[in-house]
Protein backbone atom coordinates (compact mmCIF):
# COMPACT_ATOMS: atom_id res chain seq x y z
CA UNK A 1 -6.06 17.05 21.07
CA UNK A 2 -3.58 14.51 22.89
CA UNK A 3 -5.25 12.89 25.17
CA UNK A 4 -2.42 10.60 27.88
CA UNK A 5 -2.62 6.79 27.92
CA UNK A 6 -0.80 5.25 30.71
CA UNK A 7 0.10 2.29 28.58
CA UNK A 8 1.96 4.02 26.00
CA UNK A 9 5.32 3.59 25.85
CA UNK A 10 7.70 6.45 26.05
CA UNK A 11 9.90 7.21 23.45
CA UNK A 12 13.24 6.21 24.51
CA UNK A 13 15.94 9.07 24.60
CA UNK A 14 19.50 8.87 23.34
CA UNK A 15 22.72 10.46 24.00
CA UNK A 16 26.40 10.44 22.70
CA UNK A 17 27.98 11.93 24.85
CA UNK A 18 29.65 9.07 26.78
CA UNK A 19 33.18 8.05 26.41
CA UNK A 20 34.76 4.90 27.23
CA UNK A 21 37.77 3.90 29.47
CA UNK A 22 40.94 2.50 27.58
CA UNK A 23 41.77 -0.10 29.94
CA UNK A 24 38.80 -1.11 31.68
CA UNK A 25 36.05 -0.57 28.64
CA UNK A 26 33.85 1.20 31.49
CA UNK A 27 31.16 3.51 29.95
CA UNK A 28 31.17 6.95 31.54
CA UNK A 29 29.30 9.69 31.08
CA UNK A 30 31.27 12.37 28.92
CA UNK A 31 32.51 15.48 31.09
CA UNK A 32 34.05 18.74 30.55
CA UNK A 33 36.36 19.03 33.15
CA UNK A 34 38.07 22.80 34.06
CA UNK A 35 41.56 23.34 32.47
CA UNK A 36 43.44 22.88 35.80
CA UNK A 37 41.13 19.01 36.62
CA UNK A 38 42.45 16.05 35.00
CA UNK A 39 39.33 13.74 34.04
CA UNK A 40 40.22 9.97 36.19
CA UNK A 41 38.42 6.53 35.65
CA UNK A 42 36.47 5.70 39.01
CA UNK A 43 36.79 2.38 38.48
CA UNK A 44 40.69 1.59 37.11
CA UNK A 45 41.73 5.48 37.56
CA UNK A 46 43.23 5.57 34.60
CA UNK A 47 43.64 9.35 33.14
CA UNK A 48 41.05 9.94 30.40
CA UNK A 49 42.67 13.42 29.41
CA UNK A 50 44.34 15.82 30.21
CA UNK A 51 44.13 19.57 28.81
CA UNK A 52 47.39 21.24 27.14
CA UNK A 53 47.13 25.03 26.44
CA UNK A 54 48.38 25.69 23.12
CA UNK A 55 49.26 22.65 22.00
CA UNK A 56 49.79 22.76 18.38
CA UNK A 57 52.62 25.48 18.58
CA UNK A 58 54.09 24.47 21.42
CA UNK A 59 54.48 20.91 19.87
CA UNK A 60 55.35 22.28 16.32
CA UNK A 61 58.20 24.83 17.99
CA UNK A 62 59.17 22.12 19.89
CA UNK A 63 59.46 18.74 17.24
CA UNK A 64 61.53 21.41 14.98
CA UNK A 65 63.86 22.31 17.37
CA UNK A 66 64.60 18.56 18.05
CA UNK A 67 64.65 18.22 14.58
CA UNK A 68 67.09 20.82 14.22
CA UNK A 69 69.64 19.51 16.73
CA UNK A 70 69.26 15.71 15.69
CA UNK A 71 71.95 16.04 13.13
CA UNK A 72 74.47 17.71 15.67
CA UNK A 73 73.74 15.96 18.31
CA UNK A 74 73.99 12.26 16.89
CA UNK A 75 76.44 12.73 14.11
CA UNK A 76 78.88 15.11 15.45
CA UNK A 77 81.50 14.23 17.78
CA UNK A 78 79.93 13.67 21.44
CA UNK A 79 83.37 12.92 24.12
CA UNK A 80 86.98 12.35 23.94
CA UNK A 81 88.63 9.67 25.92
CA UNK A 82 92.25 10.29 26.59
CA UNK A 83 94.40 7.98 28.67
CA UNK A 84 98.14 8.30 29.38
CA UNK A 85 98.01 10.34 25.65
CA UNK A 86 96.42 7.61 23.58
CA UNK A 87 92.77 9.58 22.71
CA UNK A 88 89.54 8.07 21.43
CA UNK A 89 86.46 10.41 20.27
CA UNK A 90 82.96 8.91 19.22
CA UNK A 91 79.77 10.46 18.12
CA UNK A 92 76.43 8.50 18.95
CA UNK A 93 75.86 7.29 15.55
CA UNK A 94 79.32 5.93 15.76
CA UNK A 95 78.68 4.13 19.56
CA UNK A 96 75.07 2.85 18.21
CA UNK A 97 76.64 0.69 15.09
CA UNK A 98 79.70 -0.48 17.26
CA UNK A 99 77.61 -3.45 17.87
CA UNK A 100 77.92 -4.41 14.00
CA UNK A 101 82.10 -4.37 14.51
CA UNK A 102 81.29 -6.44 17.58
CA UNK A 103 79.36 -8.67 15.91
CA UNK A 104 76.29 -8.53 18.08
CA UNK A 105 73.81 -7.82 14.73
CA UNK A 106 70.55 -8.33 16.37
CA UNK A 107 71.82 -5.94 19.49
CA UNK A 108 72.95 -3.73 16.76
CA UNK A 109 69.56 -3.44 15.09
CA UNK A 110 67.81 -2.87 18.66
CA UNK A 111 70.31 -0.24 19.13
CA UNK A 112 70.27 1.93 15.85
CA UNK A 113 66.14 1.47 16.03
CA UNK A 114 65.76 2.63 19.70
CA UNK A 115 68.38 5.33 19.44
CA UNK A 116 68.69 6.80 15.68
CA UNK A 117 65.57 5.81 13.62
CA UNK A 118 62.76 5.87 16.13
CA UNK A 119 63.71 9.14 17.81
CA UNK A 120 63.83 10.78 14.24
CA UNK A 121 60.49 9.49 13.27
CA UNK A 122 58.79 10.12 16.67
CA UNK A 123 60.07 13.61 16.07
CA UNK A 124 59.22 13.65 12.39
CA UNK A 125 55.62 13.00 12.96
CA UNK A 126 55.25 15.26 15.08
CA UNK A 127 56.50 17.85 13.31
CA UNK A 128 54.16 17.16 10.78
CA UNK A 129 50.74 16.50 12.07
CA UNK A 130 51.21 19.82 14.29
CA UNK A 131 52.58 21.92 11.09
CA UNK A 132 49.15 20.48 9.55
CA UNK A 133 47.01 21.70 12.30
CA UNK A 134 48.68 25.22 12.67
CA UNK A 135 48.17 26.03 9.68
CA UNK A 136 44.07 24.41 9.33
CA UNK A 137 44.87 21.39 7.62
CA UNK A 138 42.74 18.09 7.69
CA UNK A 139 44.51 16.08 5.58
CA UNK A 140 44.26 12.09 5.58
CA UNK A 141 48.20 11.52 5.82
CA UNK A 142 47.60 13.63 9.47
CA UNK A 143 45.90 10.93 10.80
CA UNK A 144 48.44 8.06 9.76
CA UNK A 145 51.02 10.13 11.39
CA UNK A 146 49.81 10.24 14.45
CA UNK A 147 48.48 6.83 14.24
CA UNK A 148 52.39 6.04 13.82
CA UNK A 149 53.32 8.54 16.53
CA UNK A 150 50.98 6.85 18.78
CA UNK A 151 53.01 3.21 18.29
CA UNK A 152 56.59 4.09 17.82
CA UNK A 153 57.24 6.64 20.60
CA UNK A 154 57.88 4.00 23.25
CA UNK A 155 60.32 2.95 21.18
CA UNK A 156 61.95 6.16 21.23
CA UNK A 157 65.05 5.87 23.96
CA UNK A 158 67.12 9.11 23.65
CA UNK A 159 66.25 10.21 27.34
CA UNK A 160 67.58 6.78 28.41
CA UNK A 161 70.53 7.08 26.38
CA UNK A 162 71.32 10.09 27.52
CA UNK A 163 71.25 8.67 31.22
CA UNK A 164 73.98 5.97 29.57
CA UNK A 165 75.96 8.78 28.91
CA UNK A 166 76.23 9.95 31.88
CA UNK A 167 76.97 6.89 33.64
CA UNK A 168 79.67 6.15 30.66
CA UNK A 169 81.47 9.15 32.27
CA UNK A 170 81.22 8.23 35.61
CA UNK A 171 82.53 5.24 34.84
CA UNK A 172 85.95 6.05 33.25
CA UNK A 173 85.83 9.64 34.94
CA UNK A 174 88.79 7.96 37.24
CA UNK A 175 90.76 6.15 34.74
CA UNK A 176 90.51 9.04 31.36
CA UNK A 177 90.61 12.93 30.61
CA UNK A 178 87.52 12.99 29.35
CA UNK A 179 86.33 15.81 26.86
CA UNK A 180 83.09 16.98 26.25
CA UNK A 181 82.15 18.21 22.37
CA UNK A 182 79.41 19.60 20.45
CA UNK A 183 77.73 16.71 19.91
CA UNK A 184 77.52 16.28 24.17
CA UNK A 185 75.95 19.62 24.14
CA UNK A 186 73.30 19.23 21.54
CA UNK A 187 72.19 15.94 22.29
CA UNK A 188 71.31 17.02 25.62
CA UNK A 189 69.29 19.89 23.58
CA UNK A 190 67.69 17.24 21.88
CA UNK A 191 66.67 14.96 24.57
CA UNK A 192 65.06 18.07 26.63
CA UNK A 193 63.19 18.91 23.60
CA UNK A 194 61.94 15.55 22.14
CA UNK A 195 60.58 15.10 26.23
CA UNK A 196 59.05 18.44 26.06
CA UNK A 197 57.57 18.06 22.44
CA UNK A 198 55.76 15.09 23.55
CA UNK A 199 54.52 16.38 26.77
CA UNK A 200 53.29 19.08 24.99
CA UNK A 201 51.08 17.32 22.61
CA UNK A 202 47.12 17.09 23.28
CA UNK A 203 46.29 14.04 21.43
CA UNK A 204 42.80 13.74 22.59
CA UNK A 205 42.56 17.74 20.93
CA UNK A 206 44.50 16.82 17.71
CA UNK A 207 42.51 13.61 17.17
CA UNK A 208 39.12 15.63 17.64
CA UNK A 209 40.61 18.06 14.78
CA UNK A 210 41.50 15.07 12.42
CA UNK A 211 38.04 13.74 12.70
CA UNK A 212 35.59 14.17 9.95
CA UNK A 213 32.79 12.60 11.75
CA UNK A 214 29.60 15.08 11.38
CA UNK A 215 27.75 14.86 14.79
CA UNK A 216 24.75 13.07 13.18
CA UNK A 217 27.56 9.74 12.42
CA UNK A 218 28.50 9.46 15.99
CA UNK A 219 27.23 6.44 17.83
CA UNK A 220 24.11 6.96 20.38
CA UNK A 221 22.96 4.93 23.08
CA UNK A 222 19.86 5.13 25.04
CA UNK A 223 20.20 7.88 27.99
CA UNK A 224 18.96 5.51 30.34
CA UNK A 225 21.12 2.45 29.66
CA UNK A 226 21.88 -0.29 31.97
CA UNK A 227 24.83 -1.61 30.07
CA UNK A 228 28.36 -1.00 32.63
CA UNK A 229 30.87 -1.40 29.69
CA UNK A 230 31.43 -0.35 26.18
CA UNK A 231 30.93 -3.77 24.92
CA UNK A 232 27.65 -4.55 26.94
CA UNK A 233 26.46 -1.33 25.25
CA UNK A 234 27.59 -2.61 21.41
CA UNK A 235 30.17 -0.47 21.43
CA UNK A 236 34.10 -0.62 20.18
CA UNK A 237 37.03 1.43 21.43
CA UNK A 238 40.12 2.34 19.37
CA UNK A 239 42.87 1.71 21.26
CA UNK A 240 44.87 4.27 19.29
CA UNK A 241 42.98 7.28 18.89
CA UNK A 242 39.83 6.75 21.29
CA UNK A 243 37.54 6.51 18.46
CA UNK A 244 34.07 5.14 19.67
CA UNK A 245 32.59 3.14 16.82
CA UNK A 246 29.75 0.72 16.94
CA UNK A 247 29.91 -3.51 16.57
CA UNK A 248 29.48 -4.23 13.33
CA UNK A 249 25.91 -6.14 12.75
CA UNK A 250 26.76 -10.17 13.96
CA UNK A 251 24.43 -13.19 12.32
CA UNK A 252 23.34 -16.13 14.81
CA UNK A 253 26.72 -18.53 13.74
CA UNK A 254 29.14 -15.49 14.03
CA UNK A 255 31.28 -14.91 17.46
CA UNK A 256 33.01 -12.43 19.47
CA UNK A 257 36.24 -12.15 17.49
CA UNK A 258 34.96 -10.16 14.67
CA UNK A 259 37.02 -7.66 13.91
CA UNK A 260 36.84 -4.23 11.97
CA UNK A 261 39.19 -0.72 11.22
CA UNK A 262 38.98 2.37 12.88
CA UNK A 263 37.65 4.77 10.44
CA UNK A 264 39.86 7.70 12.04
CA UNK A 265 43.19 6.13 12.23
CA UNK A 266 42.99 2.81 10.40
CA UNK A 267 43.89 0.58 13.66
CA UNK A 268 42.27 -2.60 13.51
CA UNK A 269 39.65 -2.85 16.23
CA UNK A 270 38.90 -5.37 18.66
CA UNK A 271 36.12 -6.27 21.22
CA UNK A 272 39.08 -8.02 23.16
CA UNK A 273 42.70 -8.60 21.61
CA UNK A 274 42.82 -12.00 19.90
CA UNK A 275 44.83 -14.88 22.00
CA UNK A 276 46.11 -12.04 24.04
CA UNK A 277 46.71 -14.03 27.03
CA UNK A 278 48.22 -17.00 25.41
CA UNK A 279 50.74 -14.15 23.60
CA UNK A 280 51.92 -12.70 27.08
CA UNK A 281 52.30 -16.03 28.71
CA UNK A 282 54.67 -17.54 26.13
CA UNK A 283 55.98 -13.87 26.23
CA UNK A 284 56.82 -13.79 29.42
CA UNK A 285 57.99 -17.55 29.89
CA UNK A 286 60.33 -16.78 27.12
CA UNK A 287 61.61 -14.03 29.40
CA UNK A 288 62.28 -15.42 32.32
CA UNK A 289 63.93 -18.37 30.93
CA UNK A 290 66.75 -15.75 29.30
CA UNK A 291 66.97 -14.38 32.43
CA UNK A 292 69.45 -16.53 33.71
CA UNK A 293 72.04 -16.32 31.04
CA UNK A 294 71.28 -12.51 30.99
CA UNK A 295 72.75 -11.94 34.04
CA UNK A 296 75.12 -15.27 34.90
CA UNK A 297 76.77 -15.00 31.76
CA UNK A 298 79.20 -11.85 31.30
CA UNK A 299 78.25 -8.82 29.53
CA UNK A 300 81.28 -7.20 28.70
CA UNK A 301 84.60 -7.69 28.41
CA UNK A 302 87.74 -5.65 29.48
CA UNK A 303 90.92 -5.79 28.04
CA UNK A 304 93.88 -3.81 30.04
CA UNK A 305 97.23 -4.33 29.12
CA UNK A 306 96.99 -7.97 27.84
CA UNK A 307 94.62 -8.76 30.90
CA UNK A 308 91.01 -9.87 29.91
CA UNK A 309 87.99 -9.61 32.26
CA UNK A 310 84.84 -10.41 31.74
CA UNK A 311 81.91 -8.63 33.86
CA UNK A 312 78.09 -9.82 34.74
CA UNK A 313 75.55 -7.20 35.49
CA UNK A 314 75.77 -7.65 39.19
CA UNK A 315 79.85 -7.21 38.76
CA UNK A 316 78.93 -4.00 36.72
CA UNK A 317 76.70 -2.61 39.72
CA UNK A 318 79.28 -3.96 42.55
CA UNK A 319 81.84 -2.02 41.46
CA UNK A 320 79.75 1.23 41.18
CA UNK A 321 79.37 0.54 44.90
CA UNK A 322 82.65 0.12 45.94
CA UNK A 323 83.82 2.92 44.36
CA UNK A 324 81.37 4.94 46.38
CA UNK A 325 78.95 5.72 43.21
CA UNK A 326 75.88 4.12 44.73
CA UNK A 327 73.71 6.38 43.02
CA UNK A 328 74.52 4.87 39.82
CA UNK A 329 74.53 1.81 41.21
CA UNK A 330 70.96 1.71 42.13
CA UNK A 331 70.11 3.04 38.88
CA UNK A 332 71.75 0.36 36.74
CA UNK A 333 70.48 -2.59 39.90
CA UNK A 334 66.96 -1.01 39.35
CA UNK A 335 67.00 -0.65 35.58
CA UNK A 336 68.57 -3.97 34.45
CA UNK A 337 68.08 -6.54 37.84
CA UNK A 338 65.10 -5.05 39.47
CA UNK A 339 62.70 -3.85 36.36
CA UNK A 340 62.86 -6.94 34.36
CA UNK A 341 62.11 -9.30 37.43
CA UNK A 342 59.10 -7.10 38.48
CA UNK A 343 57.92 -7.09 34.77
CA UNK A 344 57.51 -11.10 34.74
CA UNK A 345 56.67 -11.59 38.23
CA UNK A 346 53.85 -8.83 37.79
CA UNK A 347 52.73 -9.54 34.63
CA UNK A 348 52.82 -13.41 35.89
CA UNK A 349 50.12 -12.42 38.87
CA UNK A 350 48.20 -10.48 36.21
CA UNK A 351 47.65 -13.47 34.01
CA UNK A 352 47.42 -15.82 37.05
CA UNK A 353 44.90 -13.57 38.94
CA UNK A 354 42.35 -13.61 35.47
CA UNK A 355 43.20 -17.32 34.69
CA UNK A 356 41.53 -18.04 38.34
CA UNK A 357 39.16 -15.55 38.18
CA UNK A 358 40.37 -14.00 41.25
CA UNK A 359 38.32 -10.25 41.85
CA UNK A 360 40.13 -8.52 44.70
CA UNK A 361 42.60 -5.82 44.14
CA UNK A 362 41.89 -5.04 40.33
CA UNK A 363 42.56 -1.53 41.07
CA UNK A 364 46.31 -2.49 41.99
CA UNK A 365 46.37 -4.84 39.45
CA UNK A 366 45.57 -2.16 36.97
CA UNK A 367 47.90 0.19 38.51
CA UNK A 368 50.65 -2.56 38.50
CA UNK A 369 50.17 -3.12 34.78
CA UNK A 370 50.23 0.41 34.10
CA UNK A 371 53.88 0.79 35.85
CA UNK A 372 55.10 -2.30 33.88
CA UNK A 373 54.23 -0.58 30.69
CA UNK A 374 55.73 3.01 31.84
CA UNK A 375 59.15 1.32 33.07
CA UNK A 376 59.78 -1.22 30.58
CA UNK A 377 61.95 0.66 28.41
CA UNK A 378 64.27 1.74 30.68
CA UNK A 379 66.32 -1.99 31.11
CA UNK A 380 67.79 -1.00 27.61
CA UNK A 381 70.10 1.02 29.88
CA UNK A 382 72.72 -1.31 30.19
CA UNK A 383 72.59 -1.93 26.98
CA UNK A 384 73.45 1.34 25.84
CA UNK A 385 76.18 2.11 28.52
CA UNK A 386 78.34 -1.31 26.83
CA UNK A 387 77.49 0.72 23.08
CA UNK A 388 79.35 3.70 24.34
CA UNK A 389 82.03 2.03 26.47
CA UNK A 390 82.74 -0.46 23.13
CA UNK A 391 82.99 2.88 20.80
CA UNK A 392 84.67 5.10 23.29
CA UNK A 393 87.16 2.72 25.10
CA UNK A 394 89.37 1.27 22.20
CA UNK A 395 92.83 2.14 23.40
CA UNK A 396 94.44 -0.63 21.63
CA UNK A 397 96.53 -3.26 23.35
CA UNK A 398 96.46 -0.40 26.60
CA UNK A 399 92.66 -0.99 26.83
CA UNK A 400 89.60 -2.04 25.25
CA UNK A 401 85.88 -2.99 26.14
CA UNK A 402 84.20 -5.72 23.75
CA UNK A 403 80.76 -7.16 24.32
CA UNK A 404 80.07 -10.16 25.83
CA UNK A 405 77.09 -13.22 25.42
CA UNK A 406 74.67 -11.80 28.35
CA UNK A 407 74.20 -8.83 25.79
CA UNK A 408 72.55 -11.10 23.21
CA UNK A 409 70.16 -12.50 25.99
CA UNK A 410 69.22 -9.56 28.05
CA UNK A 411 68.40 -7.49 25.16
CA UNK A 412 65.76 -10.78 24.32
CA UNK A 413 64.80 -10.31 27.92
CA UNK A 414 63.83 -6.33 27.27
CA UNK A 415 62.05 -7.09 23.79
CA UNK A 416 60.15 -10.14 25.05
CA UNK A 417 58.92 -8.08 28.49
CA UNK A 418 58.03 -4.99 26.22
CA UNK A 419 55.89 -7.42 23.68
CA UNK A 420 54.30 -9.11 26.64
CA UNK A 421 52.92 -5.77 28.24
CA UNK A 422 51.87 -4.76 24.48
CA UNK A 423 50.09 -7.68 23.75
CA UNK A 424 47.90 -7.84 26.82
CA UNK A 425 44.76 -6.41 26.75
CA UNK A 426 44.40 -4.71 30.43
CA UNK A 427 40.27 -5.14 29.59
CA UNK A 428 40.26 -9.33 30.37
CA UNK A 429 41.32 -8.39 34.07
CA UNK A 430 37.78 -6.85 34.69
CA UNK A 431 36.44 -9.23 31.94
CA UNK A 432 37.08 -11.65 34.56
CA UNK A 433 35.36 -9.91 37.29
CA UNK A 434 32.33 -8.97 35.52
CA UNK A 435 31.84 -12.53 34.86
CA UNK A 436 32.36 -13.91 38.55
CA UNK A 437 29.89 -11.27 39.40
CA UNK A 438 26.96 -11.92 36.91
CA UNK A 439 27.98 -15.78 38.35
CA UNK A 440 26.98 -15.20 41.62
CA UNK A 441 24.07 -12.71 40.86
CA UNK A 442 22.52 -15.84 38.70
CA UNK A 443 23.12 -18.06 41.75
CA UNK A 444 21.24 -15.29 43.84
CA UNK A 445 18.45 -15.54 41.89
CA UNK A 446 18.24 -19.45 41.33
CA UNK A 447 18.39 -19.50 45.08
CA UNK A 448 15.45 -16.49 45.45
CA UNK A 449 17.89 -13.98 47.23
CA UNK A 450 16.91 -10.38 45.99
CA UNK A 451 20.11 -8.67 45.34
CA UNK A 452 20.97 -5.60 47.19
């Protein structure tokens, strides 16, 4: 017969279901939310999830008809530039090396990487982790494919490029007959279905197929824990596929900066990214010291009829303005003037605001960085735009468009903004707070105020 002793201890319970937040390591309890609610952190409001009905075939339908059209649409010709009966045609893959006859080889390799290889792999990958789940596979190669996915589709810019297009015809709509080919048609085929393909995918779903942890191997924690964060609770987050895994066992002499592999997706794991604020400072310095030449130095150069001129960025947007185009004017001021400068001022305040420990407005902070990540990609816009004009516009001695310096410098400028925002780890900005407030909770105590 039991019999109840008030001094024994209860046996603690555990749980695992919990989940962690990406950017602010907060541990939450895990939910089921209904198809139509979109799961939000309460404390950074990042989104955790969100639900996509059908996902595997709508991807899979989806990558293959981008797949399909990426032949057509990048190798066949795109427009034809005629002007007083001299013509010029171009496909993309032609306007994406005709950096290389310029000369500009480390534009050119941006160029062919954001526009030709990246899209194709991005599409590739998808293709094949979704073929694998339609048809019940759980094969290892699944995972490093969407491991890749995960990393190279920001560096996927045929939606952008396709805005350069357009604003390539704007341009010379006045001055050329301009005719539109195959290549114009399926590359707008492509871009609509490489956007829908990855809005389509469920990665949170396609990871949770991939995984071949029994439920017995996931990590537990006590029901009842008073640990806020993933890392209070001994706990590691991959920043690829979301993979909870636990710290690996730590001696006396060893530190914080051990590091391990996620056993889903291979990413290396971290409690906090190594020298990650050290990284985005000389990041960011680096950018906003090629500002300046980026946009005082000219960009492009125009030949007409013997008679050379050479453009900045602002000239480039001026004239969109006077000739009454101030929709594409904004555009190119907000993509090539006005993103870069609020990428280093904000990620400059970021980095300032967790040097000084400062704990007001995280939210916006987070929010901020969030932006600077979603809009970074779009200042290759320019860049792009000065590929097509230099491929297109080669009339001869009648008229010709060549690159100029500033093309060198802003593309640094893009490159070193993008690597900043990667190499940050969004975590140290409530790092910072957590540790301000377990500061004054300790003085609290010392001074025999009872919190609360």
């Amino acid at each position: 017969m039991a019999t109840s002793d008030p001094k024994q201890k209860t046996v603690p319970r555990f749980t695992d279901k919990f989940s962690i937040c990406p950017s602010c390591d907060l541990l939450l309890e895990e939910i089921q939310p209904l198809s139509t609610h979109t799961p939000v952190c309460p404390r950074c409001l990042r989104r955790l999830h969100r639900k996509r009905p059908d996902s595997a075939r709508r991807t899979l339908v989806l990558s293959l008809t981008g797949l399909l059209l990426y032949l057509p649409a990048n190798f066949a010709p795109l427009l034809t530039f005629n002007i007083l009966g001299a013509a010029t045609s171009s496909s993309l893959f032609q306007s994406t090396l005709s950096m290389f006859d310029q000369g500009e080889y480390l534009v050119g390799i941006l160029v062919v990487l954001t526009g030709l290889i990246c899209p194709f792999m991005t599409l590739s990958l998808l293709f094949g982790v979704s073929a694998g789940l339609f048809l019940g596979w759980q094969q290892r190669w699944m995972a490093v494919f969407l491991h890749w996915y995960h990393h190279l589709t920001e560096w996927a810019m045929t939606d952008i490029y396709l805005i350069a297009v357009f604003i390539t015809i704007i341009k010379m709509n006045h001055a050329a007959a301009i005719g539109y080919h195959l290549g114009f048609f399926c590359f707008i085929g492509l871009v609509a279905a490489t956007v829908a393909a990855q809005s389509s995918i469920d990665q949170s779903l396609f990871w949770d197929k991939l995984d071949r942890t029994t439920a017995d191997e996931r990590p537990r924690i006590p029901a009842e824990t008073a640990a806020r964060t993933g890392r209070e609770a001994g706990l590691l987050l991959c920043q690829s596929c979301h993979k909870i895994s636990p710290l690996p066992p730590r001696g006396p002499q060893e530190n914080q900066k051990e590091e391990m592999s996620c056993p889903r997706c291979g990413e290396l794991l971290h409690i906090r990214k190594e020298n990650s604020i050290d990284r985005s400072w000389a990041l960011i310095v680096t950018a906003l010291l090629l500002t300046l030449p980026a946009n005082l130095l000219p960009i492009m150069s125009v030949s007409s009829l013997g008679n050379v001129s050479k453009s900045t960025i602002l000239d480039g947007i001026i004239h969109f303005f006077q000739e009454g185009s101030y929709g594409i004017g904004l555009i190119i001021l907000t993509a090539s003037v006005l993103v870069p400068l609020f990428k280093i001022i904000g990620m400059s305040l970021i980095l300032i605001s967790i040097h000084n420990k400062w704990t007001t407005w995280l939210r916006h902070k987070a929010l901020m960085f969030r932006f600077i990540q979603f809009v970074g990609r779009w200042s290759m816009l320019d860049i792009f735009v000065i590929a097509l004009l230099c491929s297109l516009v080669r009339f001869g001695s009648l008229s010709s468009v060549d690159t100029a310096p500033a093309a060198l410098y802003f593309s640094a400028v893009v490159l070193c903004t993008m690597f900043a925002a990667i190499s940050f780890d969004p975590r140290l900005l409530w790092d910072s707070a957590e540790e301000e407030t377990a500061k004054d909770a300790a003085q609290d105590v010392a001074r025999g105020v009872t919190p609360g």
